[in-house]
N, C-alpha and C. Protein backbone atom coordinates (compact mmCIF):
# COMPACT_ATOMS: atom_id res chain seq x y z
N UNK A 1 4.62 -40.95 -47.87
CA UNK A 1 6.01 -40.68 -48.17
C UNK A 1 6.22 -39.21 -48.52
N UNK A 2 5.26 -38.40 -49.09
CA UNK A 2 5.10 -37.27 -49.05
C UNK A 2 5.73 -36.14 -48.01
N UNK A 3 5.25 -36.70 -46.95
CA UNK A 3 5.78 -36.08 -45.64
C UNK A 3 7.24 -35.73 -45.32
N UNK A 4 7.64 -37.30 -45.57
CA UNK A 4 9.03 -37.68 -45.32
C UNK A 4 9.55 -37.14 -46.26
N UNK A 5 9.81 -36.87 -47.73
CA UNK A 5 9.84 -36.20 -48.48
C UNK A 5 9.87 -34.57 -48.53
N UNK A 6 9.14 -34.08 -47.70
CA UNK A 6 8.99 -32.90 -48.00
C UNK A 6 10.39 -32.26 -46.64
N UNK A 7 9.68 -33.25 -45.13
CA UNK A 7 11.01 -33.16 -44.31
C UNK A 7 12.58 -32.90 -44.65
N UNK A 8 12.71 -34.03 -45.92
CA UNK A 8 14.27 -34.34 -46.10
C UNK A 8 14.62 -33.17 -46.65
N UNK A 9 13.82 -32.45 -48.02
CA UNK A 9 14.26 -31.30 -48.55
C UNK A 9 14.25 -30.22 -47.57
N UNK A 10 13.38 -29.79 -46.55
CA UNK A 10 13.62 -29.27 -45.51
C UNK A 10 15.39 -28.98 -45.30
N UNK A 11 15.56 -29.84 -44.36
CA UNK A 11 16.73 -30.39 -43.64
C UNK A 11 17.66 -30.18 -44.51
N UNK A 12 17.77 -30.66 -45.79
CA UNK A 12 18.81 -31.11 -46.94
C UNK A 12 19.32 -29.24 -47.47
N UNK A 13 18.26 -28.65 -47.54
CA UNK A 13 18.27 -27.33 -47.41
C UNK A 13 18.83 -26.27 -46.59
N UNK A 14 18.47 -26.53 -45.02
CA UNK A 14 19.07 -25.82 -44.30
C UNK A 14 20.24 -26.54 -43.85
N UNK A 15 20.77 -27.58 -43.42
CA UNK A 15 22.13 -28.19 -43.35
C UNK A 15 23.05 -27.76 -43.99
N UNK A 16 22.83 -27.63 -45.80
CA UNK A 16 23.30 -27.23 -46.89
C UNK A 16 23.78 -25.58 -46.46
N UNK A 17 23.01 -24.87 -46.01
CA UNK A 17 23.14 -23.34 -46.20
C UNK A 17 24.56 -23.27 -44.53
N UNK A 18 24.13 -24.07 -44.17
CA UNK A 18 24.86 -23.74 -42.65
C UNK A 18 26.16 -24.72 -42.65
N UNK A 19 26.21 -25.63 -43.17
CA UNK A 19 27.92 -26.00 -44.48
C UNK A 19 28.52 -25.02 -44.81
N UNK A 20 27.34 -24.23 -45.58
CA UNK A 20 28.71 -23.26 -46.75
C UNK A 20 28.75 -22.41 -45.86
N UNK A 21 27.89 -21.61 -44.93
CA UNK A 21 28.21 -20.60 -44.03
C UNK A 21 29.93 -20.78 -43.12
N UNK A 22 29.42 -22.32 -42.60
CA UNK A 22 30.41 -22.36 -41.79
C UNK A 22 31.85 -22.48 -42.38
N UNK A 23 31.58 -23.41 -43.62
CA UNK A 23 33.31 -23.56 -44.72
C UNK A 23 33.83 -22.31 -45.33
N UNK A 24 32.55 -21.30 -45.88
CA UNK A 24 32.97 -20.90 -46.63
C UNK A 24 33.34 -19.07 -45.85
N UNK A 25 32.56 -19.11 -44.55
CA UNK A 25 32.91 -17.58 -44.13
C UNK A 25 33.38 -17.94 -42.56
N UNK A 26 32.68 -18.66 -41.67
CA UNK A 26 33.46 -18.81 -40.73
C UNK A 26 34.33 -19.35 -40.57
N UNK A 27 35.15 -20.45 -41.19
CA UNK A 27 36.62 -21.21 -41.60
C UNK A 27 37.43 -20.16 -41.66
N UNK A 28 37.21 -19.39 -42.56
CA UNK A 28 38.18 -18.13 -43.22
C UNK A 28 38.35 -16.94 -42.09
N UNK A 29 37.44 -16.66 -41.06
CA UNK A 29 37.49 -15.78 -40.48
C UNK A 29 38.26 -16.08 -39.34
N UNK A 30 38.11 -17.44 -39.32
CA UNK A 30 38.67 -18.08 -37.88
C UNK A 30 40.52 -17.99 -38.36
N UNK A 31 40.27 -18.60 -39.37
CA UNK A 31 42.19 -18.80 -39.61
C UNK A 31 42.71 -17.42 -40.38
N UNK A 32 41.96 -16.77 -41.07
CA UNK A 32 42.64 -15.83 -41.42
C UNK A 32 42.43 -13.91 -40.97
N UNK A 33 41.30 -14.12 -39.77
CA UNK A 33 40.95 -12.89 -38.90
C UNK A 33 41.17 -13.36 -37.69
N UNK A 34 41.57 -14.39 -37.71
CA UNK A 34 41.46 -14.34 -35.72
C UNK A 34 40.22 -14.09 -35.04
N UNK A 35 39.45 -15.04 -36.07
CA UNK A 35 37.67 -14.55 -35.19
C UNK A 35 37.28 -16.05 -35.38
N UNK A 36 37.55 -16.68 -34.10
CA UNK A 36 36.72 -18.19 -34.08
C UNK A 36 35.64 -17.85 -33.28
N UNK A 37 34.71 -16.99 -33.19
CA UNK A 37 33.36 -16.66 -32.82
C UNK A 37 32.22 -17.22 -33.84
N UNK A 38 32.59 -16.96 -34.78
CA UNK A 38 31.36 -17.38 -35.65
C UNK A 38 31.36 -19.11 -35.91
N UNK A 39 32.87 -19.58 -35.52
CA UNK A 39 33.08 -21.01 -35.74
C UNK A 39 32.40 -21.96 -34.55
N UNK A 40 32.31 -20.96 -33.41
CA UNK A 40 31.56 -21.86 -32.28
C UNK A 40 30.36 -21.29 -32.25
N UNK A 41 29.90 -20.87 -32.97
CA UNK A 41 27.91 -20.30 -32.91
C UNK A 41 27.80 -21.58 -34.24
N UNK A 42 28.61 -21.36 -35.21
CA UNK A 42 27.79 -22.41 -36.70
C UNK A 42 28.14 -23.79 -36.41
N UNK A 43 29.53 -23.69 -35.84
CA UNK A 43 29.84 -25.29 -35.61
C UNK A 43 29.03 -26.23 -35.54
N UNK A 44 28.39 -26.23 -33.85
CA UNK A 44 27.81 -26.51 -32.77
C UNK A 44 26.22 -27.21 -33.64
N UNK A 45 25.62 -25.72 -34.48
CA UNK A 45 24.37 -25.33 -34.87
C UNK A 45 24.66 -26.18 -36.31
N UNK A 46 25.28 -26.24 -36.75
CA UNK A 46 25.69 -27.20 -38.05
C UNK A 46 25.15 -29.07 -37.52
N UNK A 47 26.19 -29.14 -36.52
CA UNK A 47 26.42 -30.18 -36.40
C UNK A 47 24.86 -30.84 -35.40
N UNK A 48 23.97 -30.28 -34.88
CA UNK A 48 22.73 -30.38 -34.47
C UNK A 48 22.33 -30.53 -35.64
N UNK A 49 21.71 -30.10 -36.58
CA UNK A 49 21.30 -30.31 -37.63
C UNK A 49 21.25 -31.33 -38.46
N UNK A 50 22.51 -31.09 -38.58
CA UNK A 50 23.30 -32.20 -39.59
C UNK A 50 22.59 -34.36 -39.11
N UNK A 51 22.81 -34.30 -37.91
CA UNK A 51 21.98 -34.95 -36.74
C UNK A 51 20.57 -35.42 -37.36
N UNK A 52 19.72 -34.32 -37.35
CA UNK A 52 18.63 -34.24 -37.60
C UNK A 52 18.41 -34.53 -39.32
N UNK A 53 19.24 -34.12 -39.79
CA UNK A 53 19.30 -34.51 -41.61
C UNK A 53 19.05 -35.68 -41.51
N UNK A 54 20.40 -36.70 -41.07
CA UNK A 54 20.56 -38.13 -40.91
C UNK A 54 18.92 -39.17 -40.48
N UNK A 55 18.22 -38.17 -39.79
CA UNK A 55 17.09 -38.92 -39.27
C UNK A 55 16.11 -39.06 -40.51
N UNK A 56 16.28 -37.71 -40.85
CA UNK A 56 14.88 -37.37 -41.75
C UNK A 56 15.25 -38.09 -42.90
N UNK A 57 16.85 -38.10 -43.63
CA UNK A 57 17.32 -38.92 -44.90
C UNK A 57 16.81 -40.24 -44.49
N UNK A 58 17.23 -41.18 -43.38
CA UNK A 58 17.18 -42.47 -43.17
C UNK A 58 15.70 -42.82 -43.61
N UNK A 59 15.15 -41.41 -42.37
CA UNK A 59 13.57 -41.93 -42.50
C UNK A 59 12.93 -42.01 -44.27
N UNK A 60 13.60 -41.17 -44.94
CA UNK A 60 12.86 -41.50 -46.68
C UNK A 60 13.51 -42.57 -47.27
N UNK A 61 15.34 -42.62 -46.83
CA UNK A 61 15.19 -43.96 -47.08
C UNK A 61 14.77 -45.28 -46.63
N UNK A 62 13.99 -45.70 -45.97
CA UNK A 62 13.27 -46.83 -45.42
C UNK A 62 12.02 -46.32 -46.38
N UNK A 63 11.38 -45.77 -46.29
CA UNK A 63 9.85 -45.14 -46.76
C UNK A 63 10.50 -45.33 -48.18
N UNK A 64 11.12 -44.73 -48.96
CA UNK A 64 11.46 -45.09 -50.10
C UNK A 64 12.10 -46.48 -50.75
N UNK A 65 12.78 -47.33 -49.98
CA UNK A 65 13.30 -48.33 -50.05
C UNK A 65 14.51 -48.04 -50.96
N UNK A 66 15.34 -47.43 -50.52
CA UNK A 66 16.20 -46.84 -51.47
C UNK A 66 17.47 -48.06 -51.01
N UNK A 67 18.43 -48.51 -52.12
CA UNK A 67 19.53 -49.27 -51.62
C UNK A 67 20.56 -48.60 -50.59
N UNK A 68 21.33 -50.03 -49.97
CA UNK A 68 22.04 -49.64 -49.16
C UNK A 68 23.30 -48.40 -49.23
N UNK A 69 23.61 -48.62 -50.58
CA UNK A 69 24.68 -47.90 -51.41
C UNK A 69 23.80 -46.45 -51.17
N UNK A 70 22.66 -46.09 -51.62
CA UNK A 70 22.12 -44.82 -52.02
C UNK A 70 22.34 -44.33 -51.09
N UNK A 71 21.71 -44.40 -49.81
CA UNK A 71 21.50 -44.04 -48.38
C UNK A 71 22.70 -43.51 -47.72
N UNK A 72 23.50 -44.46 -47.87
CA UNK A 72 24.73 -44.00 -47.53
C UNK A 72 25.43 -42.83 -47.97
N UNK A 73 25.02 -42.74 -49.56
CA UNK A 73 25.66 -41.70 -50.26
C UNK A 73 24.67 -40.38 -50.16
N UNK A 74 23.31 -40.18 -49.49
CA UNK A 74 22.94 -39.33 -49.44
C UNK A 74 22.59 -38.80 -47.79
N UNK A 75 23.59 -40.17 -46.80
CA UNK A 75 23.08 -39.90 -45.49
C UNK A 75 24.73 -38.92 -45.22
N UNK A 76 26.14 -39.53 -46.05
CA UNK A 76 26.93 -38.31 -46.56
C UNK A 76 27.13 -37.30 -46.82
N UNK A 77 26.05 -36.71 -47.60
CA UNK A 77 25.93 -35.58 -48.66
C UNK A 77 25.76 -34.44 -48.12
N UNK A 78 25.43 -34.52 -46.45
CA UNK A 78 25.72 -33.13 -45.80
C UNK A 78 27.02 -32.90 -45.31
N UNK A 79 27.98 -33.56 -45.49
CA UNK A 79 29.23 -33.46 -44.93
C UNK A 79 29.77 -32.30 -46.14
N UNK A 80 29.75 -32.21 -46.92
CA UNK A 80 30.43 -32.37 -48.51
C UNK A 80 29.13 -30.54 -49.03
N UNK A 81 30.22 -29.34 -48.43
CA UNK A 81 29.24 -28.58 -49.29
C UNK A 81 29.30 -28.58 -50.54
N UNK A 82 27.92 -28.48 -50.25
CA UNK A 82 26.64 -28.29 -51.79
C UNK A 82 26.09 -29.35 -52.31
N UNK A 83 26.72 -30.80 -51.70
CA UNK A 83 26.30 -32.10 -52.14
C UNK A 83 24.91 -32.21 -51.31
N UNK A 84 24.56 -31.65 -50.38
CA UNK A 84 23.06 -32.02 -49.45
C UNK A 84 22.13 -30.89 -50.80
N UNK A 85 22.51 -29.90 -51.52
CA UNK A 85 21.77 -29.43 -52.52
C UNK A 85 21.51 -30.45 -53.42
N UNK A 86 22.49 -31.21 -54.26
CA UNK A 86 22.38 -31.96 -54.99
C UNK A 86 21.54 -33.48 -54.82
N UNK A 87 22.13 -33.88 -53.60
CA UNK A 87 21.27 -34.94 -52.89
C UNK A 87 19.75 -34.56 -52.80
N UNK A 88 19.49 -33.20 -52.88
CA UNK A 88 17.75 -33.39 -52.55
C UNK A 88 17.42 -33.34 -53.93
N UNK A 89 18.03 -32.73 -54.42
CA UNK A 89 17.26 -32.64 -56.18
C UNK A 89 17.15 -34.06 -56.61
N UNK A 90 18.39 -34.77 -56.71
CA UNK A 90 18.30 -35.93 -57.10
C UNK A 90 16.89 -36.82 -56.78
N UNK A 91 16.79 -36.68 -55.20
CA UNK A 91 16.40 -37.49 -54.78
C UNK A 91 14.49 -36.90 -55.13
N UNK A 92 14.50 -35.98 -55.64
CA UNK A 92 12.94 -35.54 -56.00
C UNK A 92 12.83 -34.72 -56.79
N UNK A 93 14.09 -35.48 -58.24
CA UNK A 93 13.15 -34.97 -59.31
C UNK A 93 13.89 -35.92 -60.39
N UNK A 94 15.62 -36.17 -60.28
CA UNK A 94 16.42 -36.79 -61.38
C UNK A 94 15.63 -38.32 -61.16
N UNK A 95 15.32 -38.96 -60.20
CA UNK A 95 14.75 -40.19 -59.84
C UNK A 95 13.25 -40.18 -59.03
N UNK A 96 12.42 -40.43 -60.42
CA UNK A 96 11.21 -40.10 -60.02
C UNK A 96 10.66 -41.21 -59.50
N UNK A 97 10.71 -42.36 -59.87
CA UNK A 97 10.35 -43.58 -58.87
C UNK A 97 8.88 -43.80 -59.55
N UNK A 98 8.04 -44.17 -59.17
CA UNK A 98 7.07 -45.08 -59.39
C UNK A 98 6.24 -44.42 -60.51
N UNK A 99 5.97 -42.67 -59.99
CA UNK A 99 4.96 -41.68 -60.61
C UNK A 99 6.04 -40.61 -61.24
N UNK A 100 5.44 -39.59 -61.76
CA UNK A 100 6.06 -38.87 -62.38
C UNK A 100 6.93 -37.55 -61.48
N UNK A 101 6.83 -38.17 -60.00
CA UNK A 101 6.98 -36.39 -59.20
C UNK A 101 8.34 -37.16 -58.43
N UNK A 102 7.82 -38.54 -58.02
CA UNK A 102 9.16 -39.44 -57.13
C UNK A 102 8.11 -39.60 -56.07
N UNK A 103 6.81 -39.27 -56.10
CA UNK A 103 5.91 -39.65 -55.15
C UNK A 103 5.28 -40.99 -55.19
N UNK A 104 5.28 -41.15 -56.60
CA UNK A 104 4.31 -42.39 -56.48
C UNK A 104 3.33 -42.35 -57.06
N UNK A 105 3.00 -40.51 -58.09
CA UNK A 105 1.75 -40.04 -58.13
C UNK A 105 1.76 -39.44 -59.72
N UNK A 106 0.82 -40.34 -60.18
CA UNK A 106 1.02 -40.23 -61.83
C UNK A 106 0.84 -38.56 -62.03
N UNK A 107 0.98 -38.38 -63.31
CA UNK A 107 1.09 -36.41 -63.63
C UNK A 107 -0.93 -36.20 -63.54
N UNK A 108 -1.46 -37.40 -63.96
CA UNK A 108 -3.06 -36.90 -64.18
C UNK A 108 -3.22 -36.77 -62.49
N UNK A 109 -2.99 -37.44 -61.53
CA UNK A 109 -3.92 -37.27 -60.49
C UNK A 109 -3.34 -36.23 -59.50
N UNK A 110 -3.81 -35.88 -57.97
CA UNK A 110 -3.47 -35.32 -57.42
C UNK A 110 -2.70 -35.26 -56.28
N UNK A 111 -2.21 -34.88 -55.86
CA UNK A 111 -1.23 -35.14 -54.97
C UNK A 111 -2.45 -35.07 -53.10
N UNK A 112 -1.68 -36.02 -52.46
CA UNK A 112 -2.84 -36.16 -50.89
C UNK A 112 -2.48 -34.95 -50.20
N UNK A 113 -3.65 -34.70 -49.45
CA UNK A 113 -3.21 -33.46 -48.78
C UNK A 113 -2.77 -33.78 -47.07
């Protein structure tokens, strides 16, 4: 689960950065410069991604067995900037799950390589 884990923060990360890019500078440039250039380079590149989030979230939630409710609310959380930030923290560190990390893996032993 490690893997899948490490994937989602991946993804949850860059999805996140290419949200606020696109809401927060190409939105503005498009409607208030008359420059929808940057809106069809991030759009496009957002929404590939975003794609790929959905896989990698699903995939930890199955591997995690997370409820139907959760999944949903964190297969969401890239729509919604800054919530795919919040969604990964949550999901690997506020809810640690079995061990002390959200791995499964008490604080004495070591993590698999």
């Amino acid at each position: 689960m490690a893997g899948a884990l490490t994937r989602f923060r991946v993804m949850a990360y860059i999805v996140g950065v290419f949200l606020l890019i696109l809401v927060f500078v190409a939105m503005p440039l498009k409607y208030f410069a008359d420059q929808p250039t940057l809106v069809a380079i991030v759009g496009p590149i957002h929404g590939f991604l975003y794609m790929v989030y959905l896989v990698t979230a699903f995939d930890l939630a199955v591997r995690a067995k997370w409820p139907f409710t959760r999944t949903v609310l964190v297969l969401l959380a890239g729509t919604i900037p800054v919530m795919s930030f919040i969604a990964e923290r949550k999901a690997t560190v506020l809810d640690p799950g079995p061990g002390a990390d959200g791995l499964g893996i008490s604080p004495g032993m070591s993590r698999p390589a």
